[in-house]
Protein backbone atom coordinates (compact mmCIF):
# COMPACT_ATOMS: atom_id res chain seq x y z
CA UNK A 1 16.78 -6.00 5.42
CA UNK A 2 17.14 -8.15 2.30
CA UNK A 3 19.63 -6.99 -0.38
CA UNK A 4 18.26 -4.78 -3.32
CA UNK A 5 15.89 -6.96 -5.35
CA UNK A 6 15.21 -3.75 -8.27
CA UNK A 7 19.49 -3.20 -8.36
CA UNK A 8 20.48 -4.13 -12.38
CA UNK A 9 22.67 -7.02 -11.23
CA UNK A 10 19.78 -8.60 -8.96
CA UNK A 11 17.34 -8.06 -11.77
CA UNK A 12 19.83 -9.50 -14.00
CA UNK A 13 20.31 -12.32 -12.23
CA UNK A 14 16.90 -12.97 -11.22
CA UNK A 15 16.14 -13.25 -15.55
CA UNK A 16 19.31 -15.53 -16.07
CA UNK A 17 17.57 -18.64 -13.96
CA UNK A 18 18.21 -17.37 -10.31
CA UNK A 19 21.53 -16.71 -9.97
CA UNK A 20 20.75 -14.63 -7.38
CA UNK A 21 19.00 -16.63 -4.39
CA UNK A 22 14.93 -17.38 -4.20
CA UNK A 23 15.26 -16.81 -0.52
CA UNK A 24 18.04 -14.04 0.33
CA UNK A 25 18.85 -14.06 3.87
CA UNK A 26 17.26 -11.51 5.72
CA UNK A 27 19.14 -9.23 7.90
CA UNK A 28 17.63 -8.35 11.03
CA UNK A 29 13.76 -8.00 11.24
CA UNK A 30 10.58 -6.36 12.03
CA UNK A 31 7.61 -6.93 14.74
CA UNK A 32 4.00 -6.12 13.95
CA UNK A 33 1.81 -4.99 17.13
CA UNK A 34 -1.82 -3.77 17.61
CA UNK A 35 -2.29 -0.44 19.53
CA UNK A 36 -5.87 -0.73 19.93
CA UNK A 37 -7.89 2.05 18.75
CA UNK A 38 -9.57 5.35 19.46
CA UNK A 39 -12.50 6.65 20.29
CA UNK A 40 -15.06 9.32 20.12
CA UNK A 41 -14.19 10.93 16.77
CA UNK A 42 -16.48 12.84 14.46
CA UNK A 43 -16.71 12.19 10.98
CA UNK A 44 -15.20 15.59 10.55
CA UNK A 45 -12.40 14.96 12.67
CA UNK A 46 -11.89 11.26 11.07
CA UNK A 47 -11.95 13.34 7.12
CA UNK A 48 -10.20 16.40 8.25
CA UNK A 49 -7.61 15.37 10.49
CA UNK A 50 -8.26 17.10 12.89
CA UNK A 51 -6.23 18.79 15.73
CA UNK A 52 -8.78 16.56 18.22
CA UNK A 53 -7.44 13.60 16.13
CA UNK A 54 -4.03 14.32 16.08
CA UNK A 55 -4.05 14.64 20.02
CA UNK A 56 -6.05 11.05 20.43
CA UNK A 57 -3.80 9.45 18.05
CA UNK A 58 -0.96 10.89 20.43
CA UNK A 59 -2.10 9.58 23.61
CA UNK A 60 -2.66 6.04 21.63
CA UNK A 61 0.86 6.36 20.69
CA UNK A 62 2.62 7.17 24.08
CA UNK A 63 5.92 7.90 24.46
CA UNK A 64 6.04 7.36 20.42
CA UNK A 65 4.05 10.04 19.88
CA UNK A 66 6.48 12.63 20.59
CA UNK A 67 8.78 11.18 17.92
CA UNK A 68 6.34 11.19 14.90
CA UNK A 69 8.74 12.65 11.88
CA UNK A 70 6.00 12.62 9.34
CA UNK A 71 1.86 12.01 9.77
CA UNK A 72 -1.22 12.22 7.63
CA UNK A 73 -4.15 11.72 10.18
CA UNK A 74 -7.10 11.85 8.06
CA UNK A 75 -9.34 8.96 6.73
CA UNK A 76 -12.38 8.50 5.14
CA UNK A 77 -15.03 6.42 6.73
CA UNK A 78 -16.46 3.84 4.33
CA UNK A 79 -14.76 1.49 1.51
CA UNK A 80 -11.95 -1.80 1.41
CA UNK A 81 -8.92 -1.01 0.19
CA UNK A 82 -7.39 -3.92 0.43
CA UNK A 83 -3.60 -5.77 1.21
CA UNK A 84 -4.12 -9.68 -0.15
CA UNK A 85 -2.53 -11.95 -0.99
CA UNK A 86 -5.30 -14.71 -1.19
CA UNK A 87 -5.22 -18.23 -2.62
CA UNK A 88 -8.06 -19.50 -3.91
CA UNK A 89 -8.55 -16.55 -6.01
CA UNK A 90 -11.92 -14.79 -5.83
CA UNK A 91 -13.80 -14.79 -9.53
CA UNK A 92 -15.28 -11.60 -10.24
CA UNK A 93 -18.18 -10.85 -12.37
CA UNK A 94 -16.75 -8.54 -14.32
CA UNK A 95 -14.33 -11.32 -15.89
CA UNK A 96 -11.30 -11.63 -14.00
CA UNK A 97 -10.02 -12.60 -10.78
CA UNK A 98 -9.30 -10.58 -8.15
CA UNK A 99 -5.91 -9.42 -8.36
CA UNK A 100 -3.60 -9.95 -4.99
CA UNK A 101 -2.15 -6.71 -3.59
CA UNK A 102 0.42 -4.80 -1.72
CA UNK A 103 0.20 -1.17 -0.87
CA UNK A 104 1.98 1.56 -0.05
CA UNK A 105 2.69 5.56 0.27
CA UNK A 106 5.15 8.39 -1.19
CA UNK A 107 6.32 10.64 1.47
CA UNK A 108 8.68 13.23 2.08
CA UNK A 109 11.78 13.39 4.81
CA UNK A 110 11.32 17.11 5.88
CA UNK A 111 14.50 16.50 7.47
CA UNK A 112 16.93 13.90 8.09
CA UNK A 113 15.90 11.56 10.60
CA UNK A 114 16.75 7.63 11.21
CA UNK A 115 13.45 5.86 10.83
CA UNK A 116 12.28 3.49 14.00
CA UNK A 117 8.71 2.35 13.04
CA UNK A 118 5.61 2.99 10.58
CA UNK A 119 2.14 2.85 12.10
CA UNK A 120 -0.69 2.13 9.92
CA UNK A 121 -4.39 1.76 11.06
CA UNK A 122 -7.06 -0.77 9.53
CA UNK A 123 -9.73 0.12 7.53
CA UNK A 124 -13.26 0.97 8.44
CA UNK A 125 -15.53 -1.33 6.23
CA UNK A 126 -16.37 -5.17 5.65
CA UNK A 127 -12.75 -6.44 5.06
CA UNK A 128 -10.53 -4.53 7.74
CA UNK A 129 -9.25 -8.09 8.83
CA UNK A 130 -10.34 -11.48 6.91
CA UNK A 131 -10.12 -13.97 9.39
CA UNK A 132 -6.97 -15.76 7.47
CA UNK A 133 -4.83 -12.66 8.19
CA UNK A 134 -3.55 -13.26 11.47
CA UNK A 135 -0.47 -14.85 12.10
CA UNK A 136 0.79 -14.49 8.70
CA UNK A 137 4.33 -13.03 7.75
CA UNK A 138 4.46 -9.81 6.34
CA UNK A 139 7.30 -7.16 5.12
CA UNK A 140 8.11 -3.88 4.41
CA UNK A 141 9.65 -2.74 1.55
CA UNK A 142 11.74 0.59 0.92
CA UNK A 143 12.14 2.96 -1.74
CA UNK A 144 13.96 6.27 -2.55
CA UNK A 145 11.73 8.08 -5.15
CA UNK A 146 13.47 10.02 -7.45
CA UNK A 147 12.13 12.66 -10.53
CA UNK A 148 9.57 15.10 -10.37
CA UNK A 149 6.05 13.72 -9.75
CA UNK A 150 3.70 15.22 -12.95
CA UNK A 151 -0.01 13.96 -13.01
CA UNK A 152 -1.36 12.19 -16.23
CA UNK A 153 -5.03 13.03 -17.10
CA UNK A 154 -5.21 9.91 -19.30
CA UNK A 155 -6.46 11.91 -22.01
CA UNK A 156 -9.50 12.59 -19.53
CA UNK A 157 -9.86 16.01 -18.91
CA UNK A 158 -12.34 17.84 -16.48
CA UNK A 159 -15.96 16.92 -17.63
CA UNK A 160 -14.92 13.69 -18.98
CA UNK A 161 -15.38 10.33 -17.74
CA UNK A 162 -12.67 7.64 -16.46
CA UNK A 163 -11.60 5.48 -19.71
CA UNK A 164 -12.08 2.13 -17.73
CA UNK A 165 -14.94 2.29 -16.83
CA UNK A 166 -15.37 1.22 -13.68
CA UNK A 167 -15.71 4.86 -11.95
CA UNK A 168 -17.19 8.16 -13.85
CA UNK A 169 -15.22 11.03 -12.54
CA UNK A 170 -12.38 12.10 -14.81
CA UNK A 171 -9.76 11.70 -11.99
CA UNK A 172 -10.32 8.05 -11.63
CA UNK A 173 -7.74 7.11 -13.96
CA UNK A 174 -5.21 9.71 -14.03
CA UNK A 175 -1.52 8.27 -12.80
CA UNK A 176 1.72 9.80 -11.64
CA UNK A 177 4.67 9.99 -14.24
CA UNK A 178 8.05 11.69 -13.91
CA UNK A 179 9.28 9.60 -11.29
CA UNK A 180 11.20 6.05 -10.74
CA UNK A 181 10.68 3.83 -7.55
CA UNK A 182 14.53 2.88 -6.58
CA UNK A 183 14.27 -0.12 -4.06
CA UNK A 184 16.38 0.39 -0.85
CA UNK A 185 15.30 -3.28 0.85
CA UNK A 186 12.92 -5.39 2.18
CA UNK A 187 12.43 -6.06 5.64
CA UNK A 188 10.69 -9.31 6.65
CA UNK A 189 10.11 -11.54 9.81
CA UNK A 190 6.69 -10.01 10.91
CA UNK A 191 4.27 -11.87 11.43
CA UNK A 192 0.46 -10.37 11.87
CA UNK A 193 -1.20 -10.00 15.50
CA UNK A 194 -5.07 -10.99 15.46
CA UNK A 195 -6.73 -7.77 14.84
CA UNK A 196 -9.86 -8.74 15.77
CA UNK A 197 -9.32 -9.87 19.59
CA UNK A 198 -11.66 -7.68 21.36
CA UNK A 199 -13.56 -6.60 18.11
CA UNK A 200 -13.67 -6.93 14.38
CA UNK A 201 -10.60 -5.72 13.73
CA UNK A 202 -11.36 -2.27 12.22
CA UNK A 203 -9.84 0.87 12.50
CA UNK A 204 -7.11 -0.93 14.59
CA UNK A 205 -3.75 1.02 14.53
CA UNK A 206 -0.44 -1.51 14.29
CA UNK A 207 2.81 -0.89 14.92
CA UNK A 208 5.36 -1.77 12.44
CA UNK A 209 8.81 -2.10 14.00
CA UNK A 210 11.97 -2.33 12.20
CA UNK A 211 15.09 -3.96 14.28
CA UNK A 212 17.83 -1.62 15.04
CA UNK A 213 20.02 -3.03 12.03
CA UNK A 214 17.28 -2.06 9.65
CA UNK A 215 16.71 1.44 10.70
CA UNK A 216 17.03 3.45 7.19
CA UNK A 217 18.03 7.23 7.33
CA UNK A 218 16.38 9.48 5.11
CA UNK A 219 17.74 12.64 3.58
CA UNK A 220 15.86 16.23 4.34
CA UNK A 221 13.90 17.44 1.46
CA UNK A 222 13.99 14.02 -0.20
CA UNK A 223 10.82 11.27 -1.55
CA UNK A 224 10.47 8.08 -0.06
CA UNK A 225 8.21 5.11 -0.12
CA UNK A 226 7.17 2.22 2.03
CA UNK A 227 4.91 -0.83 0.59
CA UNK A 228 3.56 -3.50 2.63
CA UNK A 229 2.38 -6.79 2.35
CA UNK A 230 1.80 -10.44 3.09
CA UNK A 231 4.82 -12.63 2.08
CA UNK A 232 2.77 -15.99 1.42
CA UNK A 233 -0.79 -16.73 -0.34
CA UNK A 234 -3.52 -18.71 1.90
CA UNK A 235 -6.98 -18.85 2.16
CA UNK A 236 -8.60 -15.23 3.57
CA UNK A 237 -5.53 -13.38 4.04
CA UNK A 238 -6.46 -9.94 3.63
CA UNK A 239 -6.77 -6.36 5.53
CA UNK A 240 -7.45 -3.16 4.66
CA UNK A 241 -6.02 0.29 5.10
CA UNK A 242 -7.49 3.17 6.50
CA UNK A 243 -6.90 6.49 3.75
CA UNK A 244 -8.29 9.86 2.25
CA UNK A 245 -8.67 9.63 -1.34
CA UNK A 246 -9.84 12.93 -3.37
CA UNK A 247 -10.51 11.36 -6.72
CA UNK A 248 -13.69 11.86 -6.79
CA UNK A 249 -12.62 15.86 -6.64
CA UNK A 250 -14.46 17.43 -9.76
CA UNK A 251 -11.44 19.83 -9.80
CA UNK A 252 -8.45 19.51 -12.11
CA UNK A 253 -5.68 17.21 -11.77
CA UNK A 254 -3.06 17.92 -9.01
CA UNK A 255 -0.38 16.57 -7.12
CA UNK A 256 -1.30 19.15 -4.42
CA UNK A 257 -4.15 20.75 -4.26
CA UNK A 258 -6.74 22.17 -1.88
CA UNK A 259 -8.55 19.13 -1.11
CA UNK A 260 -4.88 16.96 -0.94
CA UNK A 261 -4.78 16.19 3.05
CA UNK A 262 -0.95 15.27 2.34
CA UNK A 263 0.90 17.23 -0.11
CA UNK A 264 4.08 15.04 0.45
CA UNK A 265 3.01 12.42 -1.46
CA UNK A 266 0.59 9.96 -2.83
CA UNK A 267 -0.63 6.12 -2.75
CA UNK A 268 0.97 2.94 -4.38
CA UNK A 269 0.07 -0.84 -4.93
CA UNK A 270 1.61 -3.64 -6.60
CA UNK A 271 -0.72 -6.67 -7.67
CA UNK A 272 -0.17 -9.57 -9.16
CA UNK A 273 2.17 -9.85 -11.97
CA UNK A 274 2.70 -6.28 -12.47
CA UNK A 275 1.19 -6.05 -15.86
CA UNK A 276 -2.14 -4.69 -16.95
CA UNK A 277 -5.27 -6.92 -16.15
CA UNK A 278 -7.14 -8.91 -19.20
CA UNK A 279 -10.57 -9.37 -18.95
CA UNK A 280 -13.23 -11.95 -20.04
CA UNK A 281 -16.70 -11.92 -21.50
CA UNK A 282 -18.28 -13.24 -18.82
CA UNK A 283 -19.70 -13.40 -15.48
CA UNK A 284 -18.72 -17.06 -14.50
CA UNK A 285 -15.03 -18.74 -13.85
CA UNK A 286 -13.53 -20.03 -17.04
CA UNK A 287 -14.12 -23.70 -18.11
CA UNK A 288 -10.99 -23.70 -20.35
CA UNK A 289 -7.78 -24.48 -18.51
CA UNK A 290 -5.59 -22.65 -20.61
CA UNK A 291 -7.43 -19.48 -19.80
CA UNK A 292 -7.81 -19.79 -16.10
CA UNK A 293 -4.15 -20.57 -15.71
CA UNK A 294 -3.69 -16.81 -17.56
CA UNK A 295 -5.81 -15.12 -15.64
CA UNK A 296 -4.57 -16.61 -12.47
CA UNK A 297 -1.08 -16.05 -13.40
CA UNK A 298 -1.88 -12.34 -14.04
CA UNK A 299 -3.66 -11.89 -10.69
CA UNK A 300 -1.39 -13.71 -8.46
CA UNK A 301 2.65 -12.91 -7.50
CA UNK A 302 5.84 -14.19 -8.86
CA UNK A 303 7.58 -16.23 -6.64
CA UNK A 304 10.46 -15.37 -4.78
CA UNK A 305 12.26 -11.96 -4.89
CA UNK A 306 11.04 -11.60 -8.31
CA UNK A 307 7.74 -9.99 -6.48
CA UNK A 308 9.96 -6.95 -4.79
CA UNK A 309 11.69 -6.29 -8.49
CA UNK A 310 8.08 -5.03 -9.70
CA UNK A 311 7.94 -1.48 -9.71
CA UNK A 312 4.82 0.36 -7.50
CA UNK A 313 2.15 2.18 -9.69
CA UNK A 314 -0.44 4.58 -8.80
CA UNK A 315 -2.75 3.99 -11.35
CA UNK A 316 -4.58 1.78 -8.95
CA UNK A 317 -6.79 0.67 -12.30
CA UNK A 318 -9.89 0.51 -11.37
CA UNK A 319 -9.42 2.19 -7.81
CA UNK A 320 -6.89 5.58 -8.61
CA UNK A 321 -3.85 5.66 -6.04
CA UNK A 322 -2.64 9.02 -7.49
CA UNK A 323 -5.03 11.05 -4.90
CA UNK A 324 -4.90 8.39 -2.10
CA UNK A 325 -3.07 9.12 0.91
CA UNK A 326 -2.78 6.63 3.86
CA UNK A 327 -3.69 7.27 7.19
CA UNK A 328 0.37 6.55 8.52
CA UNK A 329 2.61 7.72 11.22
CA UNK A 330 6.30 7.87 10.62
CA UNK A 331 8.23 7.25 13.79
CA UNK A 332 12.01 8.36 13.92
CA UNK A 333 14.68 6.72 16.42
């Protein structure tokens, strides 16, 4: 586990020309595995969660399975949501390019436990595993969550549509305030399996094991957050996460509603630069230089630690994080 990248004196040294280190040593490690997947589920059982589910995932998870601390087992069955961290950049029509990504989730220690592993499972569309992914190094980073979570509507209340206007429902752009994202570590020296031996690589479950000397303890009653992601950019290095997102619920904003399959938490990305997309008025790349080198800059990472000192958000403009759960599987020591 790296030292705290979001602590006042790394951040202050990080904005007085490095004098804290590019390239921290990393203490310890972590080792990413494929478990294969399962079989035989329903669409209701994949969207509900299902007790049927719950029991597969189990048996996939062996002698893990009786040492899952927290789950959230349902997923919906179509669209990418997407970990990247792709060079070239991919132009989009809509005048910008598409931004790189990391991805995460907000839970909640019911009680104190040491934490062993996180297992995360693949998406189920186009994009599960882009054929650049495997056998790239990835991390995990860890944060405590403190404040109390209180939904934005984005001055879009029921009825009303999302002010970006990319999606229609008036949840689409609400975001999570109330709440600051305090950076524990960063765990690296994982490098991705091929997903797609024996298949195209979706709805695989991996394992994501943390060395002994980078097991965090978490507090009972307490928020936490993990984000993921893929330390270096190359060409088609991408995969998707399997998750239940309810914005698309027509009811009112809520950090835990009816139709919440997790109430512990919610989803989280970082992409690119951390600051708000621009956009252009046009459909093809930029001829001008200048205003490629912007854009790109705005859709690609620092380098360095300065990536890990940019907070999460769950705006997830245009795609909303704030009702997004991942399908994940806590596993305590």
């Amino acid at each position: 586990m790296r030292f705290d990248p979001c602590s006042p004196l790394a951040i202050l040294g990080l904005a007085a020309s490095l004098l804290v280190s590019d390239s921290p040593a990393a203490l310890g490690g972590l080792d990413v595995s494929s478990l294969g997947r399962i079989e035989g589920m329903s669409e209701t059982d994949e969207q509900d969660g299902s007790a049927e589910k719950w029991r597969a995932v189990q048996m996939l998870l062996g002698a893990d399975g009786g040492r899952v601390a927290i789950q959230q087992v349902a997923t919906d069955l179509g669209g990418n949501t997407s970990v990247r961290n792709n060079d070239p950049l991919e132009w989009k029509e809509r005048g910008y390019y598409q931004r790189n990504r990391d991805l995460g989730q907000v839970f909640t220690a019911e009680s104190a436990f040491t934490m062993d592993a996180l297992v995360l499972r693949t998406g189920p569309d186009t994009a599960a595993f882009l054929e650049g992914s495997a056998g790239t190094p990835v991390f995990i980073q860890l944060f405590a969550v403190e404040g109390e979570p209180v939904i934005h509507d984005n001055g879009t209340p029921v009825g009303s549509r999302a002010t970006h206007g990319f999606s229609t429902n008036h949840r689409c752009d609400d975001y999570v305030t109330g709440v600051r994202y305090r950076s524990i570590g960063v765990v690296t020296g994982g490098v991705l399996p091929d997903l797609t031996a024996g298949g195209d690589g979706r709805l695989v479950y991996m394992k994501w094991d943390l060395t002994e000397d980078d097991e965090p303890t978490f507090e009972a009653g307490r928020r936490y957050a993990f984000m993921i992601g893929i330390e270096e950019p190359g060409p088609e290095r991408g995969f998707t996460l399997a998750n239940r997102n309810n914005a698309s619920s027509p009811e009112p904003p809520s950090i835990a509603d009816s139709d919440d399959t997790y109430h512990g938490g919610w989803g989280l990305r970082r992409e690119g630069n951390g600051r708000r997309r621009s956009r252009v008025e046009r459909r093809t790349e930029p001829s001008d230089a200048e205003t490629r080198d912007r854009l790109k800059g705005e859709s690609s990472f620092p380098g360095g630690d300065l990536r890990y000192a940019i907070p999460p958000t769950c705006d997830g403009y245009p795609d909303v994080d704030t009702y997004r759960d991942l399908e994940f599987y806590v596993i305590r020591r």
